[in-house]
Protein backbone atom coordinates (compact mmCIF):
# COMPACT_ATOMS: atom_id res chain seq x y z
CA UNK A 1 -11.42 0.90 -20.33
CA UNK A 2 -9.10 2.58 -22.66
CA UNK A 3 -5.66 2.73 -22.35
CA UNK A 4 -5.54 6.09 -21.79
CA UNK A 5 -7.83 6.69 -19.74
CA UNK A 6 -6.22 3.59 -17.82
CA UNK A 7 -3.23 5.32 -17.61
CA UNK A 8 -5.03 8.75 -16.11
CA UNK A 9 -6.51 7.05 -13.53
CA UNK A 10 -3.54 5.00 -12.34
CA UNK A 11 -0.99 7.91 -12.47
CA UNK A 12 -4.07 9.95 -10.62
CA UNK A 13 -4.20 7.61 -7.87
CA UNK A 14 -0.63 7.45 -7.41
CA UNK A 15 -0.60 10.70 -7.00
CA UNK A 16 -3.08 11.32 -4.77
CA UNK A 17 -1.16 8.79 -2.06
CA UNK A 18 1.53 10.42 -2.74
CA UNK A 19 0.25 14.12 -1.51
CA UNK A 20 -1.41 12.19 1.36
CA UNK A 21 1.77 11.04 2.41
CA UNK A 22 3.40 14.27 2.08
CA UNK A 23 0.71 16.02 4.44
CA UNK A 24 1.22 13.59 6.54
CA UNK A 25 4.61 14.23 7.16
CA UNK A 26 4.08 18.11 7.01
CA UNK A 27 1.19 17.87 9.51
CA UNK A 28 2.80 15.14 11.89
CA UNK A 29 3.73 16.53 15.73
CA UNK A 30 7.39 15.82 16.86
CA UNK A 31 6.75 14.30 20.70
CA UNK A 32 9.90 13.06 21.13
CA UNK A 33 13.28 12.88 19.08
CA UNK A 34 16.97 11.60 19.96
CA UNK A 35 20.23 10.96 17.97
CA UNK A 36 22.30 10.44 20.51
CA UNK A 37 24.71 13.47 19.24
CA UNK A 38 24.44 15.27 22.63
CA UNK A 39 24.59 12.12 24.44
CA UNK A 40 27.42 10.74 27.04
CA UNK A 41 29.12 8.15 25.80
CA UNK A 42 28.93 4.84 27.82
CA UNK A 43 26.11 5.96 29.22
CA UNK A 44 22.26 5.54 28.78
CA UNK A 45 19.91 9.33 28.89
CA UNK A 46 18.21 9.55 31.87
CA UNK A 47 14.65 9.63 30.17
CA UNK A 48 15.33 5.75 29.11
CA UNK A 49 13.78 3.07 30.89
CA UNK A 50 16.49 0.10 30.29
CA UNK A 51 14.34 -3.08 30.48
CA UNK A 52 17.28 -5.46 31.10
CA UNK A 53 20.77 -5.90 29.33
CA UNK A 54 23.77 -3.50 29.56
CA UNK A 55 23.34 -0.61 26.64
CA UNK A 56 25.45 2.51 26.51
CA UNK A 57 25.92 5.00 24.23
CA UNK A 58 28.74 4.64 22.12
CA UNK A 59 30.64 5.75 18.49
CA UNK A 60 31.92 4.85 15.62
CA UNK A 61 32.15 5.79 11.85
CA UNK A 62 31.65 9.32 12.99
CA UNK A 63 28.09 8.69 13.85
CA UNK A 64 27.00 8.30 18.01
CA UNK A 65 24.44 5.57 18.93
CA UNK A 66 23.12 3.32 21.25
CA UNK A 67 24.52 -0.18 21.48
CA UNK A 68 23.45 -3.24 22.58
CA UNK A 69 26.70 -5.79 23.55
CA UNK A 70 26.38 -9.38 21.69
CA UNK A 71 26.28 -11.24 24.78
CA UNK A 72 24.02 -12.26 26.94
CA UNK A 73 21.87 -13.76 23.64
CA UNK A 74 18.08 -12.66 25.08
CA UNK A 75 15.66 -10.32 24.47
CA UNK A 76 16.44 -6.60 25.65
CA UNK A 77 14.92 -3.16 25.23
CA UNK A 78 14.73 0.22 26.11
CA UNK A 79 11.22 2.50 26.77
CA UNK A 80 11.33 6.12 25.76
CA UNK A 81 8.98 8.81 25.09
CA UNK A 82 5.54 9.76 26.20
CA UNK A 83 2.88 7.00 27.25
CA UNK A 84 -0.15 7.46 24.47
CA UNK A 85 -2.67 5.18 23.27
CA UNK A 86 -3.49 5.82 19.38
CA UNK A 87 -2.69 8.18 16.83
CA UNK A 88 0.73 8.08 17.27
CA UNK A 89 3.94 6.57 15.34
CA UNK A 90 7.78 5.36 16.56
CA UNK A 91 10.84 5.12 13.82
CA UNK A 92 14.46 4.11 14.83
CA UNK A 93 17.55 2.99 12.70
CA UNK A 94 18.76 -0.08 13.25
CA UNK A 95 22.07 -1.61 12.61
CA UNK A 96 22.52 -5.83 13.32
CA UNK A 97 25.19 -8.58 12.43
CA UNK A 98 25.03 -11.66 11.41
CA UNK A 99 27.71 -14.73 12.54
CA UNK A 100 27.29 -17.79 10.28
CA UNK A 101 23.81 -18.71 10.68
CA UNK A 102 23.68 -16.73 13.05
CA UNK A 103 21.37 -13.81 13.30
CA UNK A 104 19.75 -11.07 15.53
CA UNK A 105 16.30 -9.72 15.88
CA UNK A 106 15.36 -6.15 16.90
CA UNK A 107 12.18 -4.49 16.55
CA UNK A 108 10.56 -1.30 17.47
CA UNK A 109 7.56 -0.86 19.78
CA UNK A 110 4.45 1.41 21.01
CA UNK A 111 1.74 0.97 23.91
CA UNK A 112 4.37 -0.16 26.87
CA UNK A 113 5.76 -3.88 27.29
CA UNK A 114 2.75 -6.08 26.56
CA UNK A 115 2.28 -3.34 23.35
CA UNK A 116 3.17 -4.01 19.66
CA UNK A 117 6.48 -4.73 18.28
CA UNK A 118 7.09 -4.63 14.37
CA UNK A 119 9.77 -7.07 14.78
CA UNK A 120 12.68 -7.95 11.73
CA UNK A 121 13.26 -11.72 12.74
CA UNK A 122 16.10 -12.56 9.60
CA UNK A 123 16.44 -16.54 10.88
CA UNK A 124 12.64 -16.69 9.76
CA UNK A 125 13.26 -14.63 6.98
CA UNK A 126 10.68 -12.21 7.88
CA UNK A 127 8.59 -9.81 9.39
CA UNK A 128 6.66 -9.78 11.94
CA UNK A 129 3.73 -7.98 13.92
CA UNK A 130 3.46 -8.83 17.71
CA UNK A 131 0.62 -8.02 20.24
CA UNK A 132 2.46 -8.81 23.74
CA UNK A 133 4.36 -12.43 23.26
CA UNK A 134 2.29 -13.35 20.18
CA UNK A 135 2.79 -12.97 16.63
CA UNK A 136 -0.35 -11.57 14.69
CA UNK A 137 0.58 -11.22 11.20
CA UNK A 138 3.85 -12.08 9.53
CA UNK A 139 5.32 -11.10 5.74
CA UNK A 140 8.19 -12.29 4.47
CA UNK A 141 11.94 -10.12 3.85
CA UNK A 142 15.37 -11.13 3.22
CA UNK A 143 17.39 -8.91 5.41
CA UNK A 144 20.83 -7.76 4.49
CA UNK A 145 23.45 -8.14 7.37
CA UNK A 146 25.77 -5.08 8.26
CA UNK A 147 23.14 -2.51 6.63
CA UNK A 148 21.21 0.16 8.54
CA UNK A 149 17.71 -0.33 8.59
CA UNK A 150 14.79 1.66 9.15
CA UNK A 151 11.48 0.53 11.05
CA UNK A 152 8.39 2.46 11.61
CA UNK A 153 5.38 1.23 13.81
CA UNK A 154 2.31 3.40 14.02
CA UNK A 155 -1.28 2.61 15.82
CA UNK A 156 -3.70 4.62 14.57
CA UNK A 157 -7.71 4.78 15.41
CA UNK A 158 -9.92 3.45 12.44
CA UNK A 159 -13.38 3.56 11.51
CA UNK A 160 -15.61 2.14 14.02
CA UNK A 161 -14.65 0.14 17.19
CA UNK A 162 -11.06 -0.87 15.48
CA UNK A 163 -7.55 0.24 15.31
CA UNK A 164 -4.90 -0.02 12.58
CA UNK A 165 -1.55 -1.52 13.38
CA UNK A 166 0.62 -0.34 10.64
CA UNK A 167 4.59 -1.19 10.04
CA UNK A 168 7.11 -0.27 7.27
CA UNK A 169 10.45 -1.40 6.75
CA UNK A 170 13.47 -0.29 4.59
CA UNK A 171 17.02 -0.09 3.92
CA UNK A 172 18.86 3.26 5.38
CA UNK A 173 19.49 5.73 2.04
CA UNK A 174 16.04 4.40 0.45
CA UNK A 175 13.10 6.48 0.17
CA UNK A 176 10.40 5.04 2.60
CA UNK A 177 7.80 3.75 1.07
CA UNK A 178 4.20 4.72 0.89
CA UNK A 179 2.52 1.89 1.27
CA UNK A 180 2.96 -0.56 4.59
CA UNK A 181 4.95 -3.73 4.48
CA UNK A 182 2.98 -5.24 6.97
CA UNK A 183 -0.68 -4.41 8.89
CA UNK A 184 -3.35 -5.78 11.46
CA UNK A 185 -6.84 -4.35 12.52
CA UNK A 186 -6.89 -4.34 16.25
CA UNK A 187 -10.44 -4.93 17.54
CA UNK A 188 -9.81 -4.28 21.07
CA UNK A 189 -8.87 -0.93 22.86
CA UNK A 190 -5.14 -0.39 22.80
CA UNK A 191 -3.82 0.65 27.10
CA UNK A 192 -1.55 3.42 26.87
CA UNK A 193 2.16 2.75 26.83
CA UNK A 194 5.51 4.62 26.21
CA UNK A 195 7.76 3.59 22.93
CA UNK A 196 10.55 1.34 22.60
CA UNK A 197 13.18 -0.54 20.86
CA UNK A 198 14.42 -4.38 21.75
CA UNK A 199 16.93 -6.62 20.85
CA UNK A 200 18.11 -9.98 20.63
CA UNK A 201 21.81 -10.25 20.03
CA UNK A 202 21.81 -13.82 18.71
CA UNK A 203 24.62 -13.64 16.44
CA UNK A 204 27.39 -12.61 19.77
CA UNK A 205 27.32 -9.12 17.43
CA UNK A 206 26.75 -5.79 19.54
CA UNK A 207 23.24 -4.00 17.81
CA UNK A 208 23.00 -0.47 17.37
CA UNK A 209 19.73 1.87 17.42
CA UNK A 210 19.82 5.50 16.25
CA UNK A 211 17.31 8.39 14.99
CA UNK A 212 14.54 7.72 17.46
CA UNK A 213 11.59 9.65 16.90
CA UNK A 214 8.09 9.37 17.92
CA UNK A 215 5.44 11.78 16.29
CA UNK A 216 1.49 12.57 16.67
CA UNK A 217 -0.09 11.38 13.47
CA UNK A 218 -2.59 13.98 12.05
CA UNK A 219 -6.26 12.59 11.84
């Protein structure tokens, strides 16, 4: 193939993932949103179903959140939102600490407790799709300590008797990116569950979530 040509087809396609991703922003259905702006502080909004440890609302560098202390060092989290099944997508901001070697995990999640997580584990040096307790697929990162950090999880129905299990992944103050940093074809039928966020503070370092948003993807 010519170069030129080469070069039309390539910018083409780029393009055209590009407007797909901008209508599917445009055409995406806010179900639920929080910022914690309006929020109590040192206290937890009565929608939220706290599934163990002791968050609260709290602020700092003119920005209000929710916080997770550093101690006790298990796995905690938080269910929000509407209970769906498919076709639907959860994004938080997340903040974590690292102490030595040290490090936390947090992840977002959709479909209820035994759901998916899209899970940043930095001792492992990656990321990490989970079905209930297991891990299904797993890419590798190099997280940065003491930066806010973006996760997205999505399930979305795809063609046939399958579903897509899509996560991204990116710093706060970079553009998200269009493509997924890490994916899994479900072959069985996803139960319906509400959102969530978890975290496991194993660095003794409080974590913070912000900007929680679930939205209806458009088919």
């Amino acid at each position: 193939m010519p170069k030129r040509t080469f070069y039309y087809v390539r910018n083409f396609s780029v393009l055209c993932v590009i407007a797909w991703s901008i209508q599917m922003a445009v055409g995406a259905e806010a179900l639920y949103e929080n910022h914690f702006e309006s929020a109590k502080e040192g206290e937890v909004p009565d929608e939220f179903l706290v599934l163990g440890g002791d968050f609260k609302v709290q602020s700092g560098d003119g920005n209000r959140y929710l916080e997770l202390p550093g101690a006790p060092l298990e796995a905690f989290g938080v269910m929000f939102g509407p209970s769906e099944q498919e076709g639907v997508a959860v994004s938080a901001r997340i903040h974590g600490v690292a102490k030595g070697r040290r490090m936390p995990t947090f992840s977002v999640g959709l479909n209820g407790v035994a759901g998916y997580r899209l899970r940043v584990s930095p001792a492992k040096r990656s990321i990490e799709l989970y079905k209930s307790d297991d891990v299904v697929a797993s890419v590798p990162y190099r997280w940065q300590a003491d930066r806010w950090l973006w996760l997205r999880l999505e399930v979305r129905k795809g063609a046939g008797p399958e579903w897509m299990i899509l996560g991204k992944v990116w710093l706060d103050g970079s553009p998200e990116p269009l493509v997924e940093t890490i994916s899994w074809k479900e072959l069985e039928e996803p139960f319906a569950g509400r959102p969530s966020v978890w975290g496991s503070p194993f660095s003794g370092k409080p974590i913070r979530f912000d900007n929680f948003q679930v939205t209806r993807l458009e088919e």
